[in-house]
N, C-alpha and C. Protein backbone atom coordinates (compact mmCIF):
# COMPACT_ATOMS: atom_id res chain seq x y z
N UNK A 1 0.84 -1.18 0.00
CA UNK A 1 0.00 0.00 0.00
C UNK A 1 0.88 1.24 0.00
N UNK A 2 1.27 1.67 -1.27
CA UNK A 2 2.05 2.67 -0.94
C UNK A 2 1.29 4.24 -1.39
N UNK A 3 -0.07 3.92 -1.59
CA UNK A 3 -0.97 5.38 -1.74
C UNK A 3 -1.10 6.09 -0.21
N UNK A 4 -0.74 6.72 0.33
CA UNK A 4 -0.79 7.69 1.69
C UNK A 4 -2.36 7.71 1.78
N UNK A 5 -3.11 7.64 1.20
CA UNK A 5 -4.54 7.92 1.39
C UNK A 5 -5.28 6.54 1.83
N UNK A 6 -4.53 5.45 2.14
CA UNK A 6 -4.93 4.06 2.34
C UNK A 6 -3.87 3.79 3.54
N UNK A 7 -2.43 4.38 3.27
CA UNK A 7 -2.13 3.41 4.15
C UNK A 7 -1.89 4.68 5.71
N UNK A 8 -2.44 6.36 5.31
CA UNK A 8 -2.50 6.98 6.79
C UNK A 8 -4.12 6.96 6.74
N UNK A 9 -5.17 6.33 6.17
CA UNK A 9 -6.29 6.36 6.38
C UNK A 9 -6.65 7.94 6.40
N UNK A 10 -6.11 8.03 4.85
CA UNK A 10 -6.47 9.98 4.91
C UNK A 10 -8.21 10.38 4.66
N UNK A 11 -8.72 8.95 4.85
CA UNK A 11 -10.36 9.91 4.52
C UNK A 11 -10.50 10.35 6.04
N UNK A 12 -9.88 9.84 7.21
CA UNK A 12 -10.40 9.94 8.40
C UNK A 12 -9.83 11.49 9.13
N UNK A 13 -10.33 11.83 10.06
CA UNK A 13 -9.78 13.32 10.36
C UNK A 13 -8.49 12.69 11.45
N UNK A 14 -7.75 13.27 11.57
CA UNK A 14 -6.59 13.06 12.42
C UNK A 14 -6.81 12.75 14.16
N UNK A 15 -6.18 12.28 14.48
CA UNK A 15 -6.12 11.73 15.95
C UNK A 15 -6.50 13.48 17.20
N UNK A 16 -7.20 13.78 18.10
CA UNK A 16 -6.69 14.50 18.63
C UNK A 16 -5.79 14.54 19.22
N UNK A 17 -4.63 15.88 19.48
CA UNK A 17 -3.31 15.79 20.23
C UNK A 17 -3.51 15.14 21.84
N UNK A 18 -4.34 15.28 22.01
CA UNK A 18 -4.65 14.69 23.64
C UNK A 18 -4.82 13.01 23.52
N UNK A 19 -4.43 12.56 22.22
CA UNK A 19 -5.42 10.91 22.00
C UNK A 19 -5.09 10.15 23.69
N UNK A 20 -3.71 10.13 23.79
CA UNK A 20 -3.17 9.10 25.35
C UNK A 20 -4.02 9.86 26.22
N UNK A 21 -4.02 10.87 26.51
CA UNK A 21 -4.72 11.24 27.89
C UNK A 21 -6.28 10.96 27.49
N UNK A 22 -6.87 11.18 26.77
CA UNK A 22 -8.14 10.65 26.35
C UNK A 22 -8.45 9.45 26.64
N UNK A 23 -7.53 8.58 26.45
CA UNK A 23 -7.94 7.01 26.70
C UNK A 23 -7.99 6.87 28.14
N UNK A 24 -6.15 7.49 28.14
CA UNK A 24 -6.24 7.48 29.98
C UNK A 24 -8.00 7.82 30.80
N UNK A 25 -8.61 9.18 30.26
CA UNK A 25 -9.58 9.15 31.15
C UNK A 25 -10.68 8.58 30.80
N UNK A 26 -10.66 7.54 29.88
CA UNK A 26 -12.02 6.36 29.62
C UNK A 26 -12.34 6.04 30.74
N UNK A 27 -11.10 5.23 31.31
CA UNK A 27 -10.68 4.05 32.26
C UNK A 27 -12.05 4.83 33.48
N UNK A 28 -11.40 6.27 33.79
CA UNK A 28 -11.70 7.45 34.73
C UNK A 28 -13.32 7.65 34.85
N UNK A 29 -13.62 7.55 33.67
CA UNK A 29 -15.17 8.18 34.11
C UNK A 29 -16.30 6.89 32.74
N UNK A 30 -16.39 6.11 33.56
CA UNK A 30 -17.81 5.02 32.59
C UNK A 30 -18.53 5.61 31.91
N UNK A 31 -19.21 6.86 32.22
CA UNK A 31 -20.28 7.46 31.66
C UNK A 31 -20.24 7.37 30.26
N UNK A 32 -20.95 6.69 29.32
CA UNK A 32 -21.04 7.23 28.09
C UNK A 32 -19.35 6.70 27.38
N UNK A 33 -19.58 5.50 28.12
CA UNK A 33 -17.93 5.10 27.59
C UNK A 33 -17.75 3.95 26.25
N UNK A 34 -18.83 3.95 26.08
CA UNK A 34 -19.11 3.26 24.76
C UNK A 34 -19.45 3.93 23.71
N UNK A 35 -19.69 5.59 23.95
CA UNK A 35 -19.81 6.39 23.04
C UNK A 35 -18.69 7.32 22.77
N UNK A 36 -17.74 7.43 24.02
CA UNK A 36 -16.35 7.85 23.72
C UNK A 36 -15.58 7.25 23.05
N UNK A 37 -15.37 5.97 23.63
CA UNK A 37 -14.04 5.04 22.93
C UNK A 37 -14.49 5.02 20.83
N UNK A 38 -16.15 4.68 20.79
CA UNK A 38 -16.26 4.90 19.16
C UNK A 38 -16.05 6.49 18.35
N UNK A 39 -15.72 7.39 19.50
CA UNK A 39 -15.27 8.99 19.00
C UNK A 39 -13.96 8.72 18.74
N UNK A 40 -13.33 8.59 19.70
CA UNK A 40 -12.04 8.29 19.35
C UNK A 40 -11.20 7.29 18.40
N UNK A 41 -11.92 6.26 18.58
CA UNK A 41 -11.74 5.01 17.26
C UNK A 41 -12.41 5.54 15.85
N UNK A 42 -12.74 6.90 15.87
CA UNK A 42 -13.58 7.56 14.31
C UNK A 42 -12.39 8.28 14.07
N UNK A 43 -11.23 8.00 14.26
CA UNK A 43 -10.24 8.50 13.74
C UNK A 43 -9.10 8.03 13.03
N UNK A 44 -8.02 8.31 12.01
CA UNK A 44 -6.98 7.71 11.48
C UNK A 44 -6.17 7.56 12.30
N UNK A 45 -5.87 6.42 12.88
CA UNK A 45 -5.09 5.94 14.05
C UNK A 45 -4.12 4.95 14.06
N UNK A 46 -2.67 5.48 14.15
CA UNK A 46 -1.59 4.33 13.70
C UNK A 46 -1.56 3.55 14.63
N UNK A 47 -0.89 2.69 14.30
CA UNK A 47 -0.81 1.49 15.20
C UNK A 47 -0.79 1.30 16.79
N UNK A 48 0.68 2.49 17.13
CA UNK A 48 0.47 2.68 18.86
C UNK A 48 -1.28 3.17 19.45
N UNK A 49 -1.45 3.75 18.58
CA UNK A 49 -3.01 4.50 18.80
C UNK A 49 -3.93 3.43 19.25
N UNK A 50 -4.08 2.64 17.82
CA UNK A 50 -5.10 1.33 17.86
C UNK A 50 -4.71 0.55 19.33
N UNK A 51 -3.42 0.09 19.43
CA UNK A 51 -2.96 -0.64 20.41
C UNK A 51 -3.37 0.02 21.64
N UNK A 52 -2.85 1.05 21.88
CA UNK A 52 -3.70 2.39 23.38
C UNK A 52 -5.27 2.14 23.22
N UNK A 53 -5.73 2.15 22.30
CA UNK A 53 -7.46 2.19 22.71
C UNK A 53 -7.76 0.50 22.81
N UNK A 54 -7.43 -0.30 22.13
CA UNK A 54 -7.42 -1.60 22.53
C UNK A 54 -7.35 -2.07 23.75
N UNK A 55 -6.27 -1.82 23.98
CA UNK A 55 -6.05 -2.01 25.55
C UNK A 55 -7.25 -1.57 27.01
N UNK A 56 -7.19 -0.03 26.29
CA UNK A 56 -8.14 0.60 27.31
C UNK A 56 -9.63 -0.06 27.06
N UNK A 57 -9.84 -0.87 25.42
CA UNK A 57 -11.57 -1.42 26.10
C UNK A 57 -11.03 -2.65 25.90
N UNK A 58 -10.50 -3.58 26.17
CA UNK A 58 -9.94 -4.45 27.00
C UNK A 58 -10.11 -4.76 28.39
N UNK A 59 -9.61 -3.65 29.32
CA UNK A 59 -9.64 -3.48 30.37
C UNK A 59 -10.69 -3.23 31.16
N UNK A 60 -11.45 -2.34 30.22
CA UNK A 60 -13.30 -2.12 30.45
C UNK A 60 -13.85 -3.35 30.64
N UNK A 61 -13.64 -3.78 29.72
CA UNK A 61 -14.47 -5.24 28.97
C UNK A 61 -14.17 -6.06 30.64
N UNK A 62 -13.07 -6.45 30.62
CA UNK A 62 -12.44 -7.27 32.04
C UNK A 62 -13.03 -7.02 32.91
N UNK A 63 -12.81 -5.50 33.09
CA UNK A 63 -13.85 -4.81 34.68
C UNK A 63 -15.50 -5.24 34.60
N UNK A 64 -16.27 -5.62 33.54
CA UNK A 64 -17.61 -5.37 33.85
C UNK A 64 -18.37 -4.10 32.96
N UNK A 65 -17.54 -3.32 32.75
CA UNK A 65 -18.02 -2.33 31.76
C UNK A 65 -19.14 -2.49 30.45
N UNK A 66 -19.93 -1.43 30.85
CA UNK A 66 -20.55 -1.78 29.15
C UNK A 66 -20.55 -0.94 27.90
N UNK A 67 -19.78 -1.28 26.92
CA UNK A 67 -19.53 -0.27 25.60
C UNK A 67 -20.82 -0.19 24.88
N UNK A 68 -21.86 -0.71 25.22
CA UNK A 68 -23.42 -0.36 24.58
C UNK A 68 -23.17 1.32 24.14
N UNK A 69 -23.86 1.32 22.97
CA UNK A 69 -23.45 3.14 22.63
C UNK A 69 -25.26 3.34 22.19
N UNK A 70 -25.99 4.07 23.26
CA UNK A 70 -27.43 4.79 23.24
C UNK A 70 -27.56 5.67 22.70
């Protein structure tokens, strides 16, 4: 894939600069955390990115959490 528009996923809008602390405060506040984590996953997100939000609903998932998005 060497078209930039496939392989940085240029239809998508860019990561916000806050993406780590964002995830960090998933963990922080449940509310509406199945409608955050899919805001943040609506973005072009390289690999460490994917791997950081993975993790964080991972960890949800483990705890009991529910990513239902109302």
């Amino acid at each position: 894939m060497s078209n930039p528009l496939y392989a940085q996923l240029g239809w998508l809008p860019a990561p916000p600069d806050d993406f780590a602390a964002q995830c960090r405060r998933l963990a922080d506040e449940p509310a509406e955390l199945g409608r955050r984590v899919q805001r943040l996953a609506n973005h072009g997100l390289d690999e460490n990115q994917l791997n950081r939000l993975a993790k964080v609903i991972a960890k949800a998932r483990d705890g009991g959490a529910s990513l239902e998005v109302r």
